[in-house]
PDB file of N, CA and C in Angstrom:
ATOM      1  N   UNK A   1     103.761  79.786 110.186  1.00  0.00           N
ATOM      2  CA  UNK A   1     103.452  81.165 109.845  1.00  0.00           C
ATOM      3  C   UNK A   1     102.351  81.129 108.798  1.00  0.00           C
ATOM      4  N   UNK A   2     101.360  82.201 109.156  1.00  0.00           N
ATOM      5  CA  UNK A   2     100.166  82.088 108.015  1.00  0.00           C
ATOM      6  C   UNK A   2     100.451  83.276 107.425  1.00  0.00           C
ATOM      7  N   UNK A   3     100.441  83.484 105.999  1.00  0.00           N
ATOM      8  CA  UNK A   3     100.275  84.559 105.775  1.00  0.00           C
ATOM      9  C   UNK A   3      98.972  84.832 104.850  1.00  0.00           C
ATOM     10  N   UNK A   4      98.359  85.970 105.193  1.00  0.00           N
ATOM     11  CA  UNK A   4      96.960  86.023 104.892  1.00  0.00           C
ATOM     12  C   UNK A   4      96.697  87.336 103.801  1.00  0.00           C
ATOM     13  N   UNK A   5      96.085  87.152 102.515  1.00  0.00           N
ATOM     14  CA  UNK A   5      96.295  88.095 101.855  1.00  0.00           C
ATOM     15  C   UNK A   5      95.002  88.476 101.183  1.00  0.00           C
ATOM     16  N   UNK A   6      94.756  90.067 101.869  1.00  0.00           N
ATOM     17  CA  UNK A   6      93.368  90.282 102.126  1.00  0.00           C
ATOM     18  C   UNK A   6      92.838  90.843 100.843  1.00  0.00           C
ATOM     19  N   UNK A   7      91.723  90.135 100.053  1.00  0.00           N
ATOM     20  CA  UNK A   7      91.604  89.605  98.515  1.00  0.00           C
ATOM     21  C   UNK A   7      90.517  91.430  98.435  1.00  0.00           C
ATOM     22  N   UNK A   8      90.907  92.112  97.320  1.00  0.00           N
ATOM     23  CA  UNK A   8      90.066  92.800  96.934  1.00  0.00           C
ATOM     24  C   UNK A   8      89.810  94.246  97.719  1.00  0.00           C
ATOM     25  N   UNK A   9      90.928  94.591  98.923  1.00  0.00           N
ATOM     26  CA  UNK A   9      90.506  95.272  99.565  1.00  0.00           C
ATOM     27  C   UNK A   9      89.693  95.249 100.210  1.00  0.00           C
ATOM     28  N   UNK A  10      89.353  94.104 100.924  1.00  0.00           N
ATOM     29  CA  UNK A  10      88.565  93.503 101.494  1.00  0.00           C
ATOM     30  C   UNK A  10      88.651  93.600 103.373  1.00  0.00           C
ATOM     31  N   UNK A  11      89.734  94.610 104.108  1.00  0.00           N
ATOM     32  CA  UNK A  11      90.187  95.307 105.335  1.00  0.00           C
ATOM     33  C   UNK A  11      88.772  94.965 105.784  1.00  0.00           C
ATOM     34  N   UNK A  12      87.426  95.866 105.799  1.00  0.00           N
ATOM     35  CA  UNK A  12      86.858  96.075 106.604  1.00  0.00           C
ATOM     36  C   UNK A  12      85.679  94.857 106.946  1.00  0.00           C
ATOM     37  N   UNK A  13      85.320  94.176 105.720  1.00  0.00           N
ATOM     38  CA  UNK A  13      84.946  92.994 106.299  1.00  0.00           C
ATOM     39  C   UNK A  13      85.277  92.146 106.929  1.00  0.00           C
ATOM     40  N   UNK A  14      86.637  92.140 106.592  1.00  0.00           N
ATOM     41  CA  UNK A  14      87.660  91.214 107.788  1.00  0.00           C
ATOM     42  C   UNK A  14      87.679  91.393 109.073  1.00  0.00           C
ATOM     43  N   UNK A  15      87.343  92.769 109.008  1.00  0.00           N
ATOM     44  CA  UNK A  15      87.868  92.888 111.275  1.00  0.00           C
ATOM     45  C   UNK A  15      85.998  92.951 110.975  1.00  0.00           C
ATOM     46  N   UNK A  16      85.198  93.521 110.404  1.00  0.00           N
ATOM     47  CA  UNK A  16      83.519  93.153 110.477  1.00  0.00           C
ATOM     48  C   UNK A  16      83.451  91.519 111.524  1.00  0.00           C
ATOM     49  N   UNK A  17      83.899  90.799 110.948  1.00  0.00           N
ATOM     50  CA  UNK A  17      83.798  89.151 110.817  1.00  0.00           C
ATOM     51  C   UNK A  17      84.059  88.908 112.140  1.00  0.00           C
ATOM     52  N   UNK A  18      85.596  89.493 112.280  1.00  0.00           N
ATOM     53  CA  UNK A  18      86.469  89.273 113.450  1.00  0.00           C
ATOM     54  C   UNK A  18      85.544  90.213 114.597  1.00  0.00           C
ATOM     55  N   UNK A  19      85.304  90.932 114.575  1.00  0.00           N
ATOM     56  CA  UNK A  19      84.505  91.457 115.484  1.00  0.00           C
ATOM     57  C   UNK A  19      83.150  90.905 115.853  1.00  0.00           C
ATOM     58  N   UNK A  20      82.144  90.074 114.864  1.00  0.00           N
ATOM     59  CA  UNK A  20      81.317  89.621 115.449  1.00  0.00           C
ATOM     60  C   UNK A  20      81.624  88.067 115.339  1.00  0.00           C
ATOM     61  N   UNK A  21      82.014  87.236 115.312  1.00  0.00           N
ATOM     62  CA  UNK A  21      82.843  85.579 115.207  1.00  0.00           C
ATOM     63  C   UNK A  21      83.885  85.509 115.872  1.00  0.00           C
ATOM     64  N   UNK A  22      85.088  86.686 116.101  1.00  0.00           N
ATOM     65  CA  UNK A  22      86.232  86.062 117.019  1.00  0.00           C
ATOM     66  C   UNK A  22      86.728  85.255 115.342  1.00  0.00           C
ATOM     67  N   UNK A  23      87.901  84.845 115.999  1.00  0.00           N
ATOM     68  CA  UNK A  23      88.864  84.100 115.042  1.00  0.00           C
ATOM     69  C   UNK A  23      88.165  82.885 114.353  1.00  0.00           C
ATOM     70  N   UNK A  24      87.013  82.477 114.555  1.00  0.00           N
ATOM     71  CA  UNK A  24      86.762  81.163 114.641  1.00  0.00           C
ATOM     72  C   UNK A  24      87.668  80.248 114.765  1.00  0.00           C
ATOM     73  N   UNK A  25      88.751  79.855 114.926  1.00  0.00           N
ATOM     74  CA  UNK A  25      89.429  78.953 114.966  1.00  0.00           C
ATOM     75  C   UNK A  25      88.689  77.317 115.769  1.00  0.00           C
ATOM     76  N   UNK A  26      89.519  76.158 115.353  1.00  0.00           N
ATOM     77  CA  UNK A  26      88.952  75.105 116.172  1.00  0.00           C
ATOM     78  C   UNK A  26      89.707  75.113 117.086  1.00  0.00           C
ATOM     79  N   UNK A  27      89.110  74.658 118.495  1.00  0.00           N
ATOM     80  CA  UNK A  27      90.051  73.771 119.167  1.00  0.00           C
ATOM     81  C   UNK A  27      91.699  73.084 118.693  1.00  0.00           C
ATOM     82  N   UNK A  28      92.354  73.706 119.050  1.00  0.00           N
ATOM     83  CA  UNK A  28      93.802  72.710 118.695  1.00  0.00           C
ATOM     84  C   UNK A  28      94.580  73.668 117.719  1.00  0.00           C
ATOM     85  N   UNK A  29      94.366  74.986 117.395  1.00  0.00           N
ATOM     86  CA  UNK A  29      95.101  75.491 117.291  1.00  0.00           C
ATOM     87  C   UNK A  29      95.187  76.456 118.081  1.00  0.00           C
ATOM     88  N   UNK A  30      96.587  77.047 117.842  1.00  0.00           N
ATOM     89  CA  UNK A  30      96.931  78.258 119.043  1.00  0.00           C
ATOM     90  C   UNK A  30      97.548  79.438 118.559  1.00  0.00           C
ATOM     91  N   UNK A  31      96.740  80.236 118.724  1.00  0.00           N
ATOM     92  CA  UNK A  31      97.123  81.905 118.035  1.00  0.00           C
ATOM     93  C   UNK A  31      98.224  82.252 118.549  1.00  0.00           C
ATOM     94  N   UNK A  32      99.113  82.370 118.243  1.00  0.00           N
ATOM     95  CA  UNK A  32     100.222  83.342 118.759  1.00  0.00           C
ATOM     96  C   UNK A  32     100.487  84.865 118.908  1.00  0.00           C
ATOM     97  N   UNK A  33     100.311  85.683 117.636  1.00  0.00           N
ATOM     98  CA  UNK A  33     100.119  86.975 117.382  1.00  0.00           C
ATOM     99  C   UNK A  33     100.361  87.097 116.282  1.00  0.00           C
ATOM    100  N   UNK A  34     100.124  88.406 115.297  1.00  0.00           N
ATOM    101  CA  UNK A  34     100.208  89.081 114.027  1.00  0.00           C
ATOM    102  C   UNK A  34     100.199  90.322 113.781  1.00  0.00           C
ATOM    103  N   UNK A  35     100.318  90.798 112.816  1.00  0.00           N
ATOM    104  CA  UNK A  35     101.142  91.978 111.824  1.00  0.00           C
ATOM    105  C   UNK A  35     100.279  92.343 110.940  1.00  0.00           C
ATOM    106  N   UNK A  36     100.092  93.095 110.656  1.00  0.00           N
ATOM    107  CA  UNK A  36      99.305  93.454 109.596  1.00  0.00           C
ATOM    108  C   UNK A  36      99.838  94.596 108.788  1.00  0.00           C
ATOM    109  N   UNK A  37     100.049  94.577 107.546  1.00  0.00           N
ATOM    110  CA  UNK A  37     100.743  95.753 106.638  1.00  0.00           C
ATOM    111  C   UNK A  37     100.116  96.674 106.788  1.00  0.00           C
ATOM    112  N   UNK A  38     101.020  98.285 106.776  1.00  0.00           N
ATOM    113  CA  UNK A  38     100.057  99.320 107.196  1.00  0.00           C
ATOM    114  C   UNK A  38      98.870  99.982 105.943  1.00  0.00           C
ATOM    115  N   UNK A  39      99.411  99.234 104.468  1.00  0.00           N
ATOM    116  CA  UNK A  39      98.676  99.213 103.619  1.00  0.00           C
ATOM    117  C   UNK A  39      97.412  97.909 103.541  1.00  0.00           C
ATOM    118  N   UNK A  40      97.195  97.464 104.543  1.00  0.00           N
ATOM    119  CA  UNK A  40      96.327  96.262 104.772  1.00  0.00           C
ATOM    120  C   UNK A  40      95.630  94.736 103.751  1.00  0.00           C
ATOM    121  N   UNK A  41      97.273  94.746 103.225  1.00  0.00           N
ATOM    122  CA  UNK A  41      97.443  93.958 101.896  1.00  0.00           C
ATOM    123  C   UNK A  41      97.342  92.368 102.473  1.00  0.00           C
ATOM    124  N   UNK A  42      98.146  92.486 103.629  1.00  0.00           N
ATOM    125  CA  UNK A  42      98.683  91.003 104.303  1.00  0.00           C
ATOM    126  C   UNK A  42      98.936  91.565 106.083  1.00  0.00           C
ATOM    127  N   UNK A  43      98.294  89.851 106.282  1.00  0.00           N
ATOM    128  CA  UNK A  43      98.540  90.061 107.550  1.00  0.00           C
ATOM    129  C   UNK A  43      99.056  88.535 107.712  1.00  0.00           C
ATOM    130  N   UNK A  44     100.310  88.920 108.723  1.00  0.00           N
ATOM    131  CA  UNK A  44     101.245  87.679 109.338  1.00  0.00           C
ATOM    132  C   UNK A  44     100.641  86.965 110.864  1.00  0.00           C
ATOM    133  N   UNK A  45     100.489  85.575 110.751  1.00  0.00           N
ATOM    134  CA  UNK A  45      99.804  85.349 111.962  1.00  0.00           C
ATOM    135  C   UNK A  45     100.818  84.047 112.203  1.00  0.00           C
ATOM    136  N   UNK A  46     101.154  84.211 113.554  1.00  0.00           N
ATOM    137  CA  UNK A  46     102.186  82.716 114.239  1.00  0.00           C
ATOM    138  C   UNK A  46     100.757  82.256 114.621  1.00  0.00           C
ATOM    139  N   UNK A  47     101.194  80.480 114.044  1.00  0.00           N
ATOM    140  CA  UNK A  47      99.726  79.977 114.847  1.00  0.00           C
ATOM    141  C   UNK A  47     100.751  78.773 115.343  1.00  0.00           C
ATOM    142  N   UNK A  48     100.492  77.749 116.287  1.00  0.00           N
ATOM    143  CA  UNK A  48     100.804  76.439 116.564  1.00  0.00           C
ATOM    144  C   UNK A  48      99.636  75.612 116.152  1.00  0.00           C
ATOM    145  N   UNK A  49     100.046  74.235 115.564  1.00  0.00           N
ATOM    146  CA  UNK A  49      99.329  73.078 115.692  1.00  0.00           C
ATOM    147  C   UNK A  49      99.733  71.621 115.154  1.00  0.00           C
ATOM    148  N   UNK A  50      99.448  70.836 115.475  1.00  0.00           N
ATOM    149  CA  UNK A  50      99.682  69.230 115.247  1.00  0.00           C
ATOM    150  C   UNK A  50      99.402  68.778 114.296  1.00  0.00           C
ATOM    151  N   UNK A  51      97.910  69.691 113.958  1.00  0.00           N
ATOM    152  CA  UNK A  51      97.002  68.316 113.116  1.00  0.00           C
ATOM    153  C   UNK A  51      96.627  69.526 111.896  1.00  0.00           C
ATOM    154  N   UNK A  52      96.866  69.637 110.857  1.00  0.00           N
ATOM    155  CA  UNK A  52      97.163  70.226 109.818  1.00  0.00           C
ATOM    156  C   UNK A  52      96.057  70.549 109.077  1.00  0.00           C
ATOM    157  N   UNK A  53      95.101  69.657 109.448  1.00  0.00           N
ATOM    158  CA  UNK A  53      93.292  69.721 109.170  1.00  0.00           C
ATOM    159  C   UNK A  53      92.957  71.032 110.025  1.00  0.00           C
ATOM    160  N   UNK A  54      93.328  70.760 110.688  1.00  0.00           N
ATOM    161  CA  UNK A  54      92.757  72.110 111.759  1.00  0.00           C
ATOM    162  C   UNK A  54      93.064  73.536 110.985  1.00  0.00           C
ATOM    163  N   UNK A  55      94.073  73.740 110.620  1.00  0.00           N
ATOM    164  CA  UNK A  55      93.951  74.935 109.443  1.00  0.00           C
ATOM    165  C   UNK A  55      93.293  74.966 108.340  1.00  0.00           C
ATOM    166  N   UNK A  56      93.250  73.532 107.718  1.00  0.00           N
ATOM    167  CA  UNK A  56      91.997  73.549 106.575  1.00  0.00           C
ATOM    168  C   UNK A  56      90.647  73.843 107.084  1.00  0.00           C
ATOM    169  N   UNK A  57      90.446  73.283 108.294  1.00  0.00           N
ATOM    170  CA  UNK A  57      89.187  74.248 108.412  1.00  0.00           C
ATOM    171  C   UNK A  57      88.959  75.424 108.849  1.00  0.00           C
ATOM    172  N   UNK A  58      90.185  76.234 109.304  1.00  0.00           N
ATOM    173  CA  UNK A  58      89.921  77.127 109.658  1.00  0.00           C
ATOM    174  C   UNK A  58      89.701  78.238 108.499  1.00  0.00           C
ATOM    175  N   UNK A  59      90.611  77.631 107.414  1.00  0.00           N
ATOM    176  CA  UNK A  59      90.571  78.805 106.689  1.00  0.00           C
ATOM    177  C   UNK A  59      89.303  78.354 105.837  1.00  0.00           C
ATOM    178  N   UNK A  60      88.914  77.009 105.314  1.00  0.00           N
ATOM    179  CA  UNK A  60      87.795  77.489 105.066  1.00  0.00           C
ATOM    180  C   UNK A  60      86.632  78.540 105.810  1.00  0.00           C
ATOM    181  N   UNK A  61      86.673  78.424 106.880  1.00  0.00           N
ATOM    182  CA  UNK A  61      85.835  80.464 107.576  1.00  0.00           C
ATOM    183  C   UNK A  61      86.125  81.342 106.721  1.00  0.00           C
ATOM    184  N   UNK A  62      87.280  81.410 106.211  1.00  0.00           N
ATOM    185  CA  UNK A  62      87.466  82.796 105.765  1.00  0.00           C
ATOM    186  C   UNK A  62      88.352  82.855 103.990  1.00  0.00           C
ATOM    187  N   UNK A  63      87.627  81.501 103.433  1.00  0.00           N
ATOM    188  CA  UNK A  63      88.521  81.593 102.238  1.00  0.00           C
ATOM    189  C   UNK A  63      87.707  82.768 101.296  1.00  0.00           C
ATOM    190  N   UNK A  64      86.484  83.204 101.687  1.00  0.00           N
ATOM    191  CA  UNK A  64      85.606  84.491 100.542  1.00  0.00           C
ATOM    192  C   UNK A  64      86.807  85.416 100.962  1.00  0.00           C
ATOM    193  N   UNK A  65      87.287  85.544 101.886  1.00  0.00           N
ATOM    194  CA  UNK A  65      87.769  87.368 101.937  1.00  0.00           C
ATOM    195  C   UNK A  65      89.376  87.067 102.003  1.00  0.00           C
ATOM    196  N   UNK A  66      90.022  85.886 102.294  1.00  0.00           N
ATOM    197  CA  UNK A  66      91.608  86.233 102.306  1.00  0.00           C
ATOM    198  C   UNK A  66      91.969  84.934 101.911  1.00  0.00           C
ATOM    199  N   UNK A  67      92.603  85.037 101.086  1.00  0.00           N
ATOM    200  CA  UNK A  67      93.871  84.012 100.133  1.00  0.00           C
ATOM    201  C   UNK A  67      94.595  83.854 101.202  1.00  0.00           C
ATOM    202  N   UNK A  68      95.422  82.130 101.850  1.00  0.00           N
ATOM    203  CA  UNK A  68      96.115  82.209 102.697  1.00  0.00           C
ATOM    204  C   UNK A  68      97.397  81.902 101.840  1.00  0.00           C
ATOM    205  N   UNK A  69      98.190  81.559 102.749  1.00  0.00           N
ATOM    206  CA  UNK A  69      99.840  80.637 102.622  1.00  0.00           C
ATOM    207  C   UNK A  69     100.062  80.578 104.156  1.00  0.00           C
ATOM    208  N   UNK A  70     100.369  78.933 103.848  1.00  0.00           N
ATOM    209  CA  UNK A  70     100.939  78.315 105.488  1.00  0.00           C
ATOM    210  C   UNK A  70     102.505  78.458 104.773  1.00  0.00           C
ATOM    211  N   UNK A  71     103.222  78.321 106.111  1.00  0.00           N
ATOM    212  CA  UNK A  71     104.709  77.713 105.914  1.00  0.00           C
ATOM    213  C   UNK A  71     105.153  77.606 106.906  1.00  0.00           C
ATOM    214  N   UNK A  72     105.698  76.118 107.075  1.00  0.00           N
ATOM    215  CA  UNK A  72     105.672  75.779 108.024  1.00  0.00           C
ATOM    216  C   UNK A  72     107.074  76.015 108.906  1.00  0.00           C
ATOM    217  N   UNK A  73     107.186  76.369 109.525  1.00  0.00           N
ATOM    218  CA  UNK A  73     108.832  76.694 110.607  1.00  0.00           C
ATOM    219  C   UNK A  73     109.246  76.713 111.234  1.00  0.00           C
ATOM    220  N   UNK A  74     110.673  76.458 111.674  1.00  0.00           N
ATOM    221  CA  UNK A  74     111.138  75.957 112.660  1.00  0.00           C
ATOM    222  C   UNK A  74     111.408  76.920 113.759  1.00  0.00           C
ATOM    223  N   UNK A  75     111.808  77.179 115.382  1.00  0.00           N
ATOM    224  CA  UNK A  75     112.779  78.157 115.749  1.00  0.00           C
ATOM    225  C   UNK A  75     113.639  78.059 115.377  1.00  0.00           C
ATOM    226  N   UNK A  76     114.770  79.082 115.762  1.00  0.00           N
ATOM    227  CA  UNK A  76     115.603  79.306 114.901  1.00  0.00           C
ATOM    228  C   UNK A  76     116.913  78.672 115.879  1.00  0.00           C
ATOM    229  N   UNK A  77     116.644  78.577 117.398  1.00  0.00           N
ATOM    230  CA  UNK A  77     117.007  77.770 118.618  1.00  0.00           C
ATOM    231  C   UNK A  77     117.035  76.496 117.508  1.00  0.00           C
ATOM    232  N   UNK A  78     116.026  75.731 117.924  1.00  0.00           N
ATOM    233  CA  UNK A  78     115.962  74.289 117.143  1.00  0.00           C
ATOM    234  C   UNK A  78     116.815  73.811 116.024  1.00  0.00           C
ATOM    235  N   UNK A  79     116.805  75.119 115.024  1.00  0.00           N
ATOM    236  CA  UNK A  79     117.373  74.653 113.672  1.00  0.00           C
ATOM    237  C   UNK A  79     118.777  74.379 113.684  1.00  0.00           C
ATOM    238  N   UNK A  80     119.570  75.180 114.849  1.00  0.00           N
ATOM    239  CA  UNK A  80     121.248  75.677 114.899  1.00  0.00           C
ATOM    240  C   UNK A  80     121.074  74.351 115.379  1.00  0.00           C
ATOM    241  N   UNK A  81     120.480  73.499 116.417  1.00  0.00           N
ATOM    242  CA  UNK A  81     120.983  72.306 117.039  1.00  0.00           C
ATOM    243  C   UNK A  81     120.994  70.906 116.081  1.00  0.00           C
ATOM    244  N   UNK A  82     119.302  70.985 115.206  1.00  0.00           N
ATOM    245  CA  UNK A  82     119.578  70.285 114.155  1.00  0.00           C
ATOM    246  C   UNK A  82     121.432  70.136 113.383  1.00  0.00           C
ATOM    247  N   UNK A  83     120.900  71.471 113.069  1.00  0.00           N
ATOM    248  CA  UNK A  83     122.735  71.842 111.948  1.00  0.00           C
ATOM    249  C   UNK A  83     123.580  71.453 112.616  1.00  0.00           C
ATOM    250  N   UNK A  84     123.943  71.461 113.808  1.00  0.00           N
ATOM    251  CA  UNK A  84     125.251  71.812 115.115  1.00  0.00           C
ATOM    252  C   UNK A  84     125.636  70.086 114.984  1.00  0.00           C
ATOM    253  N   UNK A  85     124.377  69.140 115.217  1.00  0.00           N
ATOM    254  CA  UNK A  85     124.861  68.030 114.933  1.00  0.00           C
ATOM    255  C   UNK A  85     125.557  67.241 113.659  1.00  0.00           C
ATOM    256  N   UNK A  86     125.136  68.215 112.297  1.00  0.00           N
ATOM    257  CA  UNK A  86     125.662  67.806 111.280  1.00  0.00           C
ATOM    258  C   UNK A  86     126.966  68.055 110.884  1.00  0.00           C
ATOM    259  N   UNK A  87     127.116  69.546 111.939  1.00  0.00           N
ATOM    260  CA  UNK A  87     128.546  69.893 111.465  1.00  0.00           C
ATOM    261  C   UNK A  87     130.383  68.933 111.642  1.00  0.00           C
TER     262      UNK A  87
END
């Protein structure tokens, strides 16, 4: 989960960007979908990926206009089976 926190009121340059660049993302990651607060403070984005560089560069694209936070997570399928074996 990324959460992206759009620095300064900074809304309209953001979809500006996104509208003429697309996500930039690299190769090897995979957008899932996102949320965006209706006060346009933060926006929640599911991404997939392997290689953990691949978000460092992505967000360098866009570290002028949004402060991120990764965290990284499990399903919630996955986690009960993890636990299920410990119990």
């Amino acid at each position: 989960m990324v959460v992206e926190r759009f620095k300064d009121g900074k809304a309209k340059e953001i979809y500006r960007r996104f509208q003429e660049k697309g996500r930039m993302m690299p190769e090897g990651l995979k957008y899932i979908d996102s949320w965006v607060e209706v006060n346009f403070d933060r926006c929640f984005q599911l991404i997939e990926c392997d290689d953990l560089r691949l978000l460092q560069e992505w967000i360098f694209q866009w570290q002028d206009l949004v402060e991120f936070e990764i965290i990284s997570i499990v399903p919630s399928k996955e986690t009960a089976e993890v636990v299920t074996k410990m119990l």
